[in-house]
PDB file of N, CA and C in Angstrom:
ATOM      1  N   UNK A   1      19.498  23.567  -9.591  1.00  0.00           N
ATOM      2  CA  UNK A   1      18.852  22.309  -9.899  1.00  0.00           C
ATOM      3  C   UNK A   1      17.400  22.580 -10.284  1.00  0.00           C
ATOM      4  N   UNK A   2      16.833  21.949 -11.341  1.00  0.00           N
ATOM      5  CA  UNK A   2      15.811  22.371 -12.063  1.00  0.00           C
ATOM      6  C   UNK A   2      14.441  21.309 -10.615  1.00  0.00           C
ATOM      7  N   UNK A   3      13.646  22.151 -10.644  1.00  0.00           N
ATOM      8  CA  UNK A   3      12.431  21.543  -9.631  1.00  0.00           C
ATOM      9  C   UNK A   3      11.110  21.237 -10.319  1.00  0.00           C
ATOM     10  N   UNK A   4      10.687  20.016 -10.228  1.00  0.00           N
ATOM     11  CA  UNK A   4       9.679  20.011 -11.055  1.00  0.00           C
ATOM     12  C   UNK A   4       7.989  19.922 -10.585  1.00  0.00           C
ATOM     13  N   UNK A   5       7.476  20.996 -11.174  1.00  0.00           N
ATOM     14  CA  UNK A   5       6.466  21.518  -9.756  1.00  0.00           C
ATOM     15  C   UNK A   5       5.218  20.497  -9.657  1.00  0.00           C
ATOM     16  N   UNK A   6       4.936  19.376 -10.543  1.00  0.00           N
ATOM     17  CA  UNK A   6       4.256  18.612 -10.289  1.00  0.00           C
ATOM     18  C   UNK A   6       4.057  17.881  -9.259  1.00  0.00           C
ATOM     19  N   UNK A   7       5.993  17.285  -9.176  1.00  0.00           N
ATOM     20  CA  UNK A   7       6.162  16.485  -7.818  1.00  0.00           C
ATOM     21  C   UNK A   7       6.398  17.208  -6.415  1.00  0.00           C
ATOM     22  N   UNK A   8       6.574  18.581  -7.001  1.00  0.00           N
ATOM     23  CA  UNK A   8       6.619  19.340  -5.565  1.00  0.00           C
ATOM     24  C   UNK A   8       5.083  19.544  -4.826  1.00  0.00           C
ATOM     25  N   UNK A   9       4.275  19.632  -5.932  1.00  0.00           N
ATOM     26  CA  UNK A   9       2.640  19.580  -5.275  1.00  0.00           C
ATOM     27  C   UNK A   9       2.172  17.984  -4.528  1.00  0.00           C
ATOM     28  N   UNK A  10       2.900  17.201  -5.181  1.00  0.00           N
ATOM     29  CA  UNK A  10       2.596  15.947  -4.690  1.00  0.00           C
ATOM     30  C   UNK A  10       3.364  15.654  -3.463  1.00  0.00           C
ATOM     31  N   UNK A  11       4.403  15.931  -2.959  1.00  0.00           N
ATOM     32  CA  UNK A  11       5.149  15.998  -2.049  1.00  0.00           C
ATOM     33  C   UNK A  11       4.294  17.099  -0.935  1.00  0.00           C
ATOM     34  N   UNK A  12       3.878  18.272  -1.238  1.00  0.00           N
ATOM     35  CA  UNK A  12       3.064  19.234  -0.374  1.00  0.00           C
ATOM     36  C   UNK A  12       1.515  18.304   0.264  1.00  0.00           C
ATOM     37  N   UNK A  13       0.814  17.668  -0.934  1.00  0.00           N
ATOM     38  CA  UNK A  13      -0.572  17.288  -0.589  1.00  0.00           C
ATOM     39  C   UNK A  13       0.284  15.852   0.435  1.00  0.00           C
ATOM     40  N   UNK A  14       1.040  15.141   0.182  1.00  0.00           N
ATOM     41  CA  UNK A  14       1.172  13.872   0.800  1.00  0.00           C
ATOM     42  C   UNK A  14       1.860  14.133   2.071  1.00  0.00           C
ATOM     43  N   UNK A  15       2.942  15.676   2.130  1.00  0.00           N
ATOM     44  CA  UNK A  15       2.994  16.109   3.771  1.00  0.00           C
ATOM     45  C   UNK A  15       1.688  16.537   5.392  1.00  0.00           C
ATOM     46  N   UNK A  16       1.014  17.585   3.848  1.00  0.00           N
ATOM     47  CA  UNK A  16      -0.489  17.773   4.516  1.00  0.00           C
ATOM     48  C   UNK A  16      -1.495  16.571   5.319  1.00  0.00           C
ATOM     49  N   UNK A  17      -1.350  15.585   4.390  1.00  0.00           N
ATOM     50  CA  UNK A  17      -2.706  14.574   4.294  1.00  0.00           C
ATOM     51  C   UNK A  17      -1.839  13.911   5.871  1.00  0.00           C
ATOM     52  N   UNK A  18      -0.277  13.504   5.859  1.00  0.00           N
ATOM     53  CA  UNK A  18       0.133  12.381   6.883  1.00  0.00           C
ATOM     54  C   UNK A  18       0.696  13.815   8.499  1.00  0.00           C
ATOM     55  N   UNK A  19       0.344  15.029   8.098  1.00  0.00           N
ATOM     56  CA  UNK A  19       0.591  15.820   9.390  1.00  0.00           C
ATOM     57  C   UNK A  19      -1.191  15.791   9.541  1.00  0.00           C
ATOM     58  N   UNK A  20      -2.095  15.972   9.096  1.00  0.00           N
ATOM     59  CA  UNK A  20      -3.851  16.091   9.963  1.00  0.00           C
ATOM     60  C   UNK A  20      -3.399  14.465  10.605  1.00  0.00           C
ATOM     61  N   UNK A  21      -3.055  13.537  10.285  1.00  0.00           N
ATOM     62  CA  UNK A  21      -2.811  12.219  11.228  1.00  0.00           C
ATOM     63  C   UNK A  21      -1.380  12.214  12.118  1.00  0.00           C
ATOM     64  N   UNK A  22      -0.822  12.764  12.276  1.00  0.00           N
ATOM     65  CA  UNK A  22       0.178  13.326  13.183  1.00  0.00           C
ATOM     66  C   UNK A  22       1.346  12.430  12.912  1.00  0.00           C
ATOM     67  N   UNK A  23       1.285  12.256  11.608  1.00  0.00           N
ATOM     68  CA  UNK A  23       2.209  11.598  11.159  1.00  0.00           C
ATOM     69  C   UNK A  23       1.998   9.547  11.149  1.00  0.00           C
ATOM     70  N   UNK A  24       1.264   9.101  11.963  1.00  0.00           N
ATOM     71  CA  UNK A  24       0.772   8.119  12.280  1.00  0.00           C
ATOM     72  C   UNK A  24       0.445   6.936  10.769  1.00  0.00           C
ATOM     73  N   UNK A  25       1.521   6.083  10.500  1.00  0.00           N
ATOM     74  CA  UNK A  25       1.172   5.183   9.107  1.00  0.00           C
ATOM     75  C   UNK A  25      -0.353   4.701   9.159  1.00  0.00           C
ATOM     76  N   UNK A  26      -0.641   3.934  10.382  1.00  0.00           N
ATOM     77  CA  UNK A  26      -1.781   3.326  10.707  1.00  0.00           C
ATOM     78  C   UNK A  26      -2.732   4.489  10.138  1.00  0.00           C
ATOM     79  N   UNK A  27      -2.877   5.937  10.838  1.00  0.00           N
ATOM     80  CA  UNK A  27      -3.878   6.238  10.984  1.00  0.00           C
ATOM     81  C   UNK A  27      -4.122   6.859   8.989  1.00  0.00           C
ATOM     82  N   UNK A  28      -3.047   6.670   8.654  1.00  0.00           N
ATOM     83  CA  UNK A  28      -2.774   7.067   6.844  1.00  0.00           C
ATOM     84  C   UNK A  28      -3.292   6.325   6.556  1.00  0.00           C
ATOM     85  N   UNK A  29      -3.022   4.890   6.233  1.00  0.00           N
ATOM     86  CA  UNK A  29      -3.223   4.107   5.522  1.00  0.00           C
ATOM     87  C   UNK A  29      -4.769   4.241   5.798  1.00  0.00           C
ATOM     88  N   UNK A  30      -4.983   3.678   6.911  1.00  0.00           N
ATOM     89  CA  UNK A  30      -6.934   3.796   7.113  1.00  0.00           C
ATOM     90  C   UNK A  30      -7.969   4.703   6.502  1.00  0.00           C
ATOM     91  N   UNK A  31      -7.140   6.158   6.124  1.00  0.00           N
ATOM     92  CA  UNK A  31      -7.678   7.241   5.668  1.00  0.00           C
ATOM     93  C   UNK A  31      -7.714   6.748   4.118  1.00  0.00           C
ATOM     94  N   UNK A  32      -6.473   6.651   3.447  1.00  0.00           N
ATOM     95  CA  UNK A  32      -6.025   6.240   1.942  1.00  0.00           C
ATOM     96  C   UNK A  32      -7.205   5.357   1.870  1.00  0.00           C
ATOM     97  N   UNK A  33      -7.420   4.061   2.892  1.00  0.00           N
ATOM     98  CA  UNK A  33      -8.523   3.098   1.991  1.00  0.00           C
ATOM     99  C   UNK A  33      -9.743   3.301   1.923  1.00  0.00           C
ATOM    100  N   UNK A  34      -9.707   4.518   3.039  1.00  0.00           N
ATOM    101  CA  UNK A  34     -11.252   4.828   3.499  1.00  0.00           C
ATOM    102  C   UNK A  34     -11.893   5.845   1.668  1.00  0.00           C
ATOM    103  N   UNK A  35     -11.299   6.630   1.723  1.00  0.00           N
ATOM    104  CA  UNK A  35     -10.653   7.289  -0.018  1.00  0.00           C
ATOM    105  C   UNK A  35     -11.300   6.344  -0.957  1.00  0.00           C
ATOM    106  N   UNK A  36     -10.043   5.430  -0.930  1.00  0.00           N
ATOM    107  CA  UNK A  36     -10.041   4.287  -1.913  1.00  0.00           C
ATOM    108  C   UNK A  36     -11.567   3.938  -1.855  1.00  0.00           C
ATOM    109  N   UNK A  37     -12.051   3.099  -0.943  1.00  0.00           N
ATOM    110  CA  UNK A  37     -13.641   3.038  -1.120  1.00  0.00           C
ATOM    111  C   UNK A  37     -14.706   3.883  -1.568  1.00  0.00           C
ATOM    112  N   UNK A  38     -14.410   5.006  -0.956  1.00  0.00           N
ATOM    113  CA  UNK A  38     -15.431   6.003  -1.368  1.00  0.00           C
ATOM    114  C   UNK A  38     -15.480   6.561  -2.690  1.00  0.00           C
ATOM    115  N   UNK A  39     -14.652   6.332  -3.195  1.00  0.00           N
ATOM    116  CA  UNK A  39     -14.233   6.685  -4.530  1.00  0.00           C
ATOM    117  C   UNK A  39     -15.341   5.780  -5.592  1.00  0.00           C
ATOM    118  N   UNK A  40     -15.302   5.050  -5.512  1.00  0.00           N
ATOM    119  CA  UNK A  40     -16.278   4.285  -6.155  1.00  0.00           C
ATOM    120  C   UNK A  40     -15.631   3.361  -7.479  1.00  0.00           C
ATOM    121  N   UNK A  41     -14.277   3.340  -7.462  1.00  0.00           N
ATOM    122  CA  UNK A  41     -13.710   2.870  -8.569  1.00  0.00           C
ATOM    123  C   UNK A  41     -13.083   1.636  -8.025  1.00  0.00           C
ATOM    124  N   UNK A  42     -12.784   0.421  -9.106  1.00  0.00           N
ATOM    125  CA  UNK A  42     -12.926  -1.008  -9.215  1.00  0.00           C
ATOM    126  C   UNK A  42     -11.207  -0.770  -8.980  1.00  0.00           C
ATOM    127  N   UNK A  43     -10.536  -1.295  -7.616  1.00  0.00           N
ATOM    128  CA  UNK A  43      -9.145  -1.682  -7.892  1.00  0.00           C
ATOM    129  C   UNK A  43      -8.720  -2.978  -7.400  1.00  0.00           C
ATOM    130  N   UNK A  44      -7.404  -3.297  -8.177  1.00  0.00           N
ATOM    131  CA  UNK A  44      -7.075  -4.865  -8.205  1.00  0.00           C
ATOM    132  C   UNK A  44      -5.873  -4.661  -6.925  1.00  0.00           C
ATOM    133  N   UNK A  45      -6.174  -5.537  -6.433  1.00  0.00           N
ATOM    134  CA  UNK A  45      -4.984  -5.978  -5.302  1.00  0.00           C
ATOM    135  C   UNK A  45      -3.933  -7.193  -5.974  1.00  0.00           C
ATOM    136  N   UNK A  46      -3.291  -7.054  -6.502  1.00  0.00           N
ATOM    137  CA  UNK A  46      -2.110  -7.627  -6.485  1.00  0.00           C
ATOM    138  C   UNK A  46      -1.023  -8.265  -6.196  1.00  0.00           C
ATOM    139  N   UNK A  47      -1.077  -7.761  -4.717  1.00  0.00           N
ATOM    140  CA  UNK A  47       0.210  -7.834  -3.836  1.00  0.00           C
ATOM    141  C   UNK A  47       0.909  -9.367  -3.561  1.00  0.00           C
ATOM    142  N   UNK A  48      -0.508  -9.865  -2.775  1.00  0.00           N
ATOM    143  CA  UNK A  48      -0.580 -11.571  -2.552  1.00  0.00           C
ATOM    144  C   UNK A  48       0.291 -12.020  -4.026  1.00  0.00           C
ATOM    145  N   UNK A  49      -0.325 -11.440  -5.104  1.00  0.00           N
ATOM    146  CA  UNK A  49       0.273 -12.785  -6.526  1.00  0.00           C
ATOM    147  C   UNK A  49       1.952 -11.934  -6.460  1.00  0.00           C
ATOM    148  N   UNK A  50       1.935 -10.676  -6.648  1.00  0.00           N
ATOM    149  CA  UNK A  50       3.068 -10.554  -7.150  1.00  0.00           C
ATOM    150  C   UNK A  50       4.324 -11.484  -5.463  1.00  0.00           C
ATOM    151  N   UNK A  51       4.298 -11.205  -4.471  1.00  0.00           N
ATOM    152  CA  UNK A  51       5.037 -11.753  -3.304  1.00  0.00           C
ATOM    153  C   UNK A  51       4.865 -13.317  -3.675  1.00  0.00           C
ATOM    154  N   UNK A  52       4.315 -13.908  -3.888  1.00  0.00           N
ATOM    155  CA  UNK A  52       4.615 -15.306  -4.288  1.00  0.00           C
ATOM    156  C   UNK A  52       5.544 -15.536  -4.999  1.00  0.00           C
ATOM    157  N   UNK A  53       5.152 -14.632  -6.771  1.00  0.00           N
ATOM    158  CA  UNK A  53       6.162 -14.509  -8.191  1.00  0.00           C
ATOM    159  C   UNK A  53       7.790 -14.294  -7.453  1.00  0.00           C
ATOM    160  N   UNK A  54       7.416 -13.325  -6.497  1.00  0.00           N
ATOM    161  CA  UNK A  54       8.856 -12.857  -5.992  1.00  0.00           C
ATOM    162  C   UNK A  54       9.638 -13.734  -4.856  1.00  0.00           C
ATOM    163  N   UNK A  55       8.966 -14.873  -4.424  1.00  0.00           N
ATOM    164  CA  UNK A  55       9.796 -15.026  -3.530  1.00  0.00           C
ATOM    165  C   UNK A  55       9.941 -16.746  -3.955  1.00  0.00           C
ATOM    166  N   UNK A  56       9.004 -16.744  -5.592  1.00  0.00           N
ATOM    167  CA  UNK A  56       9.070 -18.028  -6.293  1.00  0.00           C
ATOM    168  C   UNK A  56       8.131 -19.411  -5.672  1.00  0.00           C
ATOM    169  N   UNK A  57       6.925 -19.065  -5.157  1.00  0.00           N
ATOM    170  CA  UNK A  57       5.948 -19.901  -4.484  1.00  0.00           C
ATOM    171  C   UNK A  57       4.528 -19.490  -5.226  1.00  0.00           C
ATOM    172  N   UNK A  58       5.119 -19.434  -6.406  1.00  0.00           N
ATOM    173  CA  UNK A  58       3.621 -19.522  -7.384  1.00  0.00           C
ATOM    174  C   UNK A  58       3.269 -20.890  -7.260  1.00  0.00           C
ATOM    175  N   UNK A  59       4.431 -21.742  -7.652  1.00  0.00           N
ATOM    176  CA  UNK A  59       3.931 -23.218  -8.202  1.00  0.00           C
ATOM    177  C   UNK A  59       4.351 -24.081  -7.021  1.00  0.00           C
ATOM    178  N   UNK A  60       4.501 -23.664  -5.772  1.00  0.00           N
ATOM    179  CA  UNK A  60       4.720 -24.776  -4.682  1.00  0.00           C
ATOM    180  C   UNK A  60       3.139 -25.446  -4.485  1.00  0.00           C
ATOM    181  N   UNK A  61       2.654 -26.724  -3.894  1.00  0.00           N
ATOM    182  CA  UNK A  61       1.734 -26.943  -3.531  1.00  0.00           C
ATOM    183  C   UNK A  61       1.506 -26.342  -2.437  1.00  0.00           C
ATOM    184  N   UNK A  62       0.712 -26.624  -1.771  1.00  0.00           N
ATOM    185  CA  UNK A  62      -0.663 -26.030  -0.788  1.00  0.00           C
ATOM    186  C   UNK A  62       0.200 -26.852   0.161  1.00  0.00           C
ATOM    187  N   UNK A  63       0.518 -25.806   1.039  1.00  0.00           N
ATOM    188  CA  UNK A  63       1.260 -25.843   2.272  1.00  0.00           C
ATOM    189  C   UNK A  63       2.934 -25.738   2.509  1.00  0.00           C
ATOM    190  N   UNK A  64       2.665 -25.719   1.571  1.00  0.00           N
ATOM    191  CA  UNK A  64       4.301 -25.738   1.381  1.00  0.00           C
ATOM    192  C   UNK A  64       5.383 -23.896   0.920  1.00  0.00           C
ATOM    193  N   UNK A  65       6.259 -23.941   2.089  1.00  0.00           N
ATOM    194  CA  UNK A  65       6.439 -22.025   1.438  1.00  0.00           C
ATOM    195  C   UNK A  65       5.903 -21.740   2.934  1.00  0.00           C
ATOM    196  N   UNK A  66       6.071 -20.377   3.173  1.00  0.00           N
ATOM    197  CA  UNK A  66       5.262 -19.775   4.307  1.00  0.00           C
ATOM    198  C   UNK A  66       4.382 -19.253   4.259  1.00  0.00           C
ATOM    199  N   UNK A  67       3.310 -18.585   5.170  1.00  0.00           N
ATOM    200  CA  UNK A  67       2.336 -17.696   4.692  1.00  0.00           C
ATOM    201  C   UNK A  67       2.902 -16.467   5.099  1.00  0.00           C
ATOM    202  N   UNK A  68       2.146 -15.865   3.513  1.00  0.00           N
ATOM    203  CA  UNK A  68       2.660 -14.416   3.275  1.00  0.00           C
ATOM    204  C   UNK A  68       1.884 -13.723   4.116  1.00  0.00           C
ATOM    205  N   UNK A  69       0.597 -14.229   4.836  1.00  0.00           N
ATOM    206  CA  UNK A  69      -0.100 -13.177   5.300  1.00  0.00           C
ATOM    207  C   UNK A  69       0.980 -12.788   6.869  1.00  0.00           C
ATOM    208  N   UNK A  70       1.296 -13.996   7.396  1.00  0.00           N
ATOM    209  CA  UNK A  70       2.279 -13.723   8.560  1.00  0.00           C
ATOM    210  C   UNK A  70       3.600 -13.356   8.224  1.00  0.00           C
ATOM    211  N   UNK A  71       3.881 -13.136   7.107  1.00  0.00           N
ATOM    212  CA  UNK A  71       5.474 -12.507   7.142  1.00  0.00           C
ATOM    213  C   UNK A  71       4.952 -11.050   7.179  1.00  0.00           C
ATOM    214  N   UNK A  72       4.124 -10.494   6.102  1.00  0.00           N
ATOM    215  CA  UNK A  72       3.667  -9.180   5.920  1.00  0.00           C
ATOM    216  C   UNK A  72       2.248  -8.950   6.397  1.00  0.00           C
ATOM    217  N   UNK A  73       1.913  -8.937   7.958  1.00  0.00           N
ATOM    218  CA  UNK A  73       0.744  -8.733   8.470  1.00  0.00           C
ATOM    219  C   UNK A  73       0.112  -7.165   7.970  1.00  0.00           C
ATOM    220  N   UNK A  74      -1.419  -7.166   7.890  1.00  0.00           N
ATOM    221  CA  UNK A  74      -2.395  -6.477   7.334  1.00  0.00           C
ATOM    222  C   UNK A  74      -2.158  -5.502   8.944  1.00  0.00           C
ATOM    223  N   UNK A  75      -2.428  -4.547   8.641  1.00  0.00           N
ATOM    224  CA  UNK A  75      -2.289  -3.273   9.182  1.00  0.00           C
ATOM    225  C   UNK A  75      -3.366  -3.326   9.864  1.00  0.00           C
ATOM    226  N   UNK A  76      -4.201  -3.965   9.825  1.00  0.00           N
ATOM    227  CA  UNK A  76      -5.656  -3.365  10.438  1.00  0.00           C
ATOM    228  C   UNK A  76      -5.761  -4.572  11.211  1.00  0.00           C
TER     229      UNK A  76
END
């Protein structure tokens, strides 16, 4: 089976990065945004619009639908 060594480096750095946190999502993710900030580059969060599109509560009024923040609570 042919291996393609791009994704094998990406698979190596993303084992490395989540074993220094002992495997721990929490303590990943915190690291990833801590990254993300320091980086200094402009990114769009998305998530909120696209979970509405997807669960079809773009166009409900205001209150109506559940909140997404309590179905999919923020990690932190």
């Amino acid at each position: 089976m042919w291996v393609d060594p791009i994704v094998e480096e990406v698979r190596k750095v993303r084992e490395e990065h989540a074993a220094r946190f002992d495997y721990n999502p929490v303590a990943i993710y915190n690291d990833l945004k801590r990254l993300q900030q320091e980086s200094g580059r402009e990114y769009v969060d998305l998530s909120k619009k696209l979970l509405k599109e997807k669960r079809g509560l773009g166009d409900c009024p205001q209150g109506v639908g559940f909140d997404v923040d309590f179905a999919f609570p923020s990690p932190t």
